[in-house]
C-alpha atoms as a PDB file:
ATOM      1  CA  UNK A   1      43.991 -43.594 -15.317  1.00  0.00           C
ATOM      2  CA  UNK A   2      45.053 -41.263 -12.408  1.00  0.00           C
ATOM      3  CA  UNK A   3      43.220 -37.324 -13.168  1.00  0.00           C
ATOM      4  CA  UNK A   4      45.489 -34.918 -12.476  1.00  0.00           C
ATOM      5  CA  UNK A   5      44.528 -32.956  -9.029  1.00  0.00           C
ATOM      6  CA  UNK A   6      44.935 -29.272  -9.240  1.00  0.00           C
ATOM      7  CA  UNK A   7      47.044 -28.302  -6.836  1.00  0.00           C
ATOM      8  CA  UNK A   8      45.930 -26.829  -3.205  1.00  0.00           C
ATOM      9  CA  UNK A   9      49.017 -24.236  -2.934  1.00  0.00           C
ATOM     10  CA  UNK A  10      48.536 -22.840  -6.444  1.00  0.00           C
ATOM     11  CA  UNK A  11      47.457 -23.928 -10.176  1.00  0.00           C
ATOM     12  CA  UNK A  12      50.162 -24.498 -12.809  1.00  0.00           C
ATOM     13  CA  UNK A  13      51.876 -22.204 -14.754  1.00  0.00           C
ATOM     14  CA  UNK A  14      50.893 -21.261 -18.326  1.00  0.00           C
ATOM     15  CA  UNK A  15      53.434 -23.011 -20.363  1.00  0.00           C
ATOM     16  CA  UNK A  16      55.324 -20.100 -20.717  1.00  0.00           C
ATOM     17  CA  UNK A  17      56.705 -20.009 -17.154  1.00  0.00           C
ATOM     18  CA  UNK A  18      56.984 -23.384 -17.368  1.00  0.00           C
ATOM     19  CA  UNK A  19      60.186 -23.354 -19.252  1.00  0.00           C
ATOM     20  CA  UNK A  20      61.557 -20.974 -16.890  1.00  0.00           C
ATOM     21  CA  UNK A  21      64.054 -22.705 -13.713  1.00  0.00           C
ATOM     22  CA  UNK A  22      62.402 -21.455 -10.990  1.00  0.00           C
ATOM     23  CA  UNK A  23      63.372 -23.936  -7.151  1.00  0.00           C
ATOM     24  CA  UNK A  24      60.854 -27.042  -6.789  1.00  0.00           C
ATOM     25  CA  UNK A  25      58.942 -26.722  -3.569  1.00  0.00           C
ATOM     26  CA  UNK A  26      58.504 -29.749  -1.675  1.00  0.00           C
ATOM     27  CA  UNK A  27      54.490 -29.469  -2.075  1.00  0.00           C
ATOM     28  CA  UNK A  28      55.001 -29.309  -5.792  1.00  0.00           C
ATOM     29  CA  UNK A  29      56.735 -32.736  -5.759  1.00  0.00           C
ATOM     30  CA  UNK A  30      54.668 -34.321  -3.032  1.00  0.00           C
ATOM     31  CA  UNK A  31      51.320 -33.402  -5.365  1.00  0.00           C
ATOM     32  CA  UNK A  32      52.814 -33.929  -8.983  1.00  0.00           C
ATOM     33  CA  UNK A  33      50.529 -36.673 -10.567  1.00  0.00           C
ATOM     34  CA  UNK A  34      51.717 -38.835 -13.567  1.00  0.00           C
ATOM     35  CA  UNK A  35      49.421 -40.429 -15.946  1.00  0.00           C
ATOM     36  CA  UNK A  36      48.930 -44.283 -15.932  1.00  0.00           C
ATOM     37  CA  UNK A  37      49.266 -46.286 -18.502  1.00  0.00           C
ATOM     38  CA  UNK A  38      48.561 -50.300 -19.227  1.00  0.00           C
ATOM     39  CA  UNK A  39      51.392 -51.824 -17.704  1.00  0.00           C
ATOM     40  CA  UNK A  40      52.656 -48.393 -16.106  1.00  0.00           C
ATOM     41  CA  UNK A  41      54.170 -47.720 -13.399  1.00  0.00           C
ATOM     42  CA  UNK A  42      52.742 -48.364  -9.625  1.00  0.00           C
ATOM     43  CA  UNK A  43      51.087 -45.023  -8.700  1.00  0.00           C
ATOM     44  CA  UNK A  44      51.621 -45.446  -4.570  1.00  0.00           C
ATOM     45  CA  UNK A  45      55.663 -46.758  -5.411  1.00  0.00           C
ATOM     46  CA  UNK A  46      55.486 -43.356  -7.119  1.00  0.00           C
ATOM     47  CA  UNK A  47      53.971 -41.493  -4.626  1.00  0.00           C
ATOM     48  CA  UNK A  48      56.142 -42.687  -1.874  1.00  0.00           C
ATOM     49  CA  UNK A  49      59.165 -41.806  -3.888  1.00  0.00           C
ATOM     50  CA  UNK A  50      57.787 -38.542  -4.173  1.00  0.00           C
ATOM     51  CA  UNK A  51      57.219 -37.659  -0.489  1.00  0.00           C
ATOM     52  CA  UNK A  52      60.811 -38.853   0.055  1.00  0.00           C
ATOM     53  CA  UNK A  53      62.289 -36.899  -2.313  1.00  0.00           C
ATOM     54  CA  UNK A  54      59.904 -33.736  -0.749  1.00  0.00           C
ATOM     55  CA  UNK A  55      61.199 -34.923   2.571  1.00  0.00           C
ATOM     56  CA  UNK A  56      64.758 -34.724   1.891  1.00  0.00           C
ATOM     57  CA  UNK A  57      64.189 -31.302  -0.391  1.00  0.00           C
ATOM     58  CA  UNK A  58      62.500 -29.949   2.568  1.00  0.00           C
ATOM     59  CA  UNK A  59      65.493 -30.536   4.796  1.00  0.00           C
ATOM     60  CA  UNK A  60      67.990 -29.376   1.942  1.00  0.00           C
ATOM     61  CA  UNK A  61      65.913 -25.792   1.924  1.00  0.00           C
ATOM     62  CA  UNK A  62      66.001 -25.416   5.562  1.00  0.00           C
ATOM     63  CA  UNK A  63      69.866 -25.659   6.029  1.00  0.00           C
ATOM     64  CA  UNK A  64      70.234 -23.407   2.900  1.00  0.00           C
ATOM     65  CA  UNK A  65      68.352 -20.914   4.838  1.00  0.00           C
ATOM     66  CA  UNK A  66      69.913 -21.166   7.771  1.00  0.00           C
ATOM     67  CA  UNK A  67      73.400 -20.851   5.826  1.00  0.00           C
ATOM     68  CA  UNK A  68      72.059 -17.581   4.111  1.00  0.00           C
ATOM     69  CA  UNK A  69      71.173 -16.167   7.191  1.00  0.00           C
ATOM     70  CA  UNK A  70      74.585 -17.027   8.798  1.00  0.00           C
ATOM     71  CA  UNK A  71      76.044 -15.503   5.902  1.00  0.00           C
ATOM     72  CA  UNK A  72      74.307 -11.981   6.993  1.00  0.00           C
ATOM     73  CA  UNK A  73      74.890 -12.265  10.167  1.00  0.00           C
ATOM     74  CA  UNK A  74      78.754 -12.910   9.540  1.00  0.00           C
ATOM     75  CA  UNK A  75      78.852 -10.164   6.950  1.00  0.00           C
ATOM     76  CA  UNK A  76      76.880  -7.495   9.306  1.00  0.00           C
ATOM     77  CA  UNK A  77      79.576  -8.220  11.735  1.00  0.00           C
ATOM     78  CA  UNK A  78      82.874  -8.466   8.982  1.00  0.00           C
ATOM     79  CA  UNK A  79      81.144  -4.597   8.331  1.00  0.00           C
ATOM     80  CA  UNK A  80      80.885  -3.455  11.752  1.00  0.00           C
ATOM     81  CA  UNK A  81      84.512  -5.084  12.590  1.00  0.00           C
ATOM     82  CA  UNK A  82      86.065  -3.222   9.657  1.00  0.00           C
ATOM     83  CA  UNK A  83      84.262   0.492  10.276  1.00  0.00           C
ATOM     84  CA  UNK A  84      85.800  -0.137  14.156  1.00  0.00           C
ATOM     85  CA  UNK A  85      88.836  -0.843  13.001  1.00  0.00           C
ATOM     86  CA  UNK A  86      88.874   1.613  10.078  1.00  0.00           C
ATOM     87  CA  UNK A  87      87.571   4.267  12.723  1.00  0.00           C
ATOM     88  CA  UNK A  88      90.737   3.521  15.379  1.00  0.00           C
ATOM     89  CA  UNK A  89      93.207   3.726  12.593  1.00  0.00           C
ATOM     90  CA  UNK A  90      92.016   6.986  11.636  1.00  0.00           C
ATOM     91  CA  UNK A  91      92.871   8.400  14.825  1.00  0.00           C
ATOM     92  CA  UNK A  92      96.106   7.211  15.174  1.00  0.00           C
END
């Protein structure tokens, strides 16, 4: 049987939080442990799977940052564009 490691980041929620959405982190997948069982599953299959799936959530996060902060930038300068043009129009 594999123990479950307690986690390096941060320990587990109470159960409370648990139930709560709250975005996976790709250090939460990569360290999630699953018991073992006779005839279970193959714990390095699983962890490989894991660190893949981290992988590609760790590249998903990135560009969604990189979008949000676009999205400022783009709305600080939709702002700026309208309070010029809002600001020529009133002295017309």
């Amino acid at each position: 049987m594999i123990r479950r490691l307690v986690s390096r980041h941060e320990e587990e929620p109470p159960r409370a939080e648990a139930n709560q959405r709250h975005p996976l982190r790709p250090w939460q997948i990569r360290e999630r442990c699953f018991n073992v069982r006779r005839r279970g599953l193959d714990p390095v299959e699983i962890r490989t799977f894991l660190h893949r799936v981290a992988d590609e959530l760790t590249v998903a996060q990135t560009a969604l940052v990189a979008v949000q902060e676009e999205n400022v930038r783009i709305k600080n300068a939709l702002r700026a564009w309208q309070s010029a043009q809002s600001a020529n129009h009133r002295y017309r």
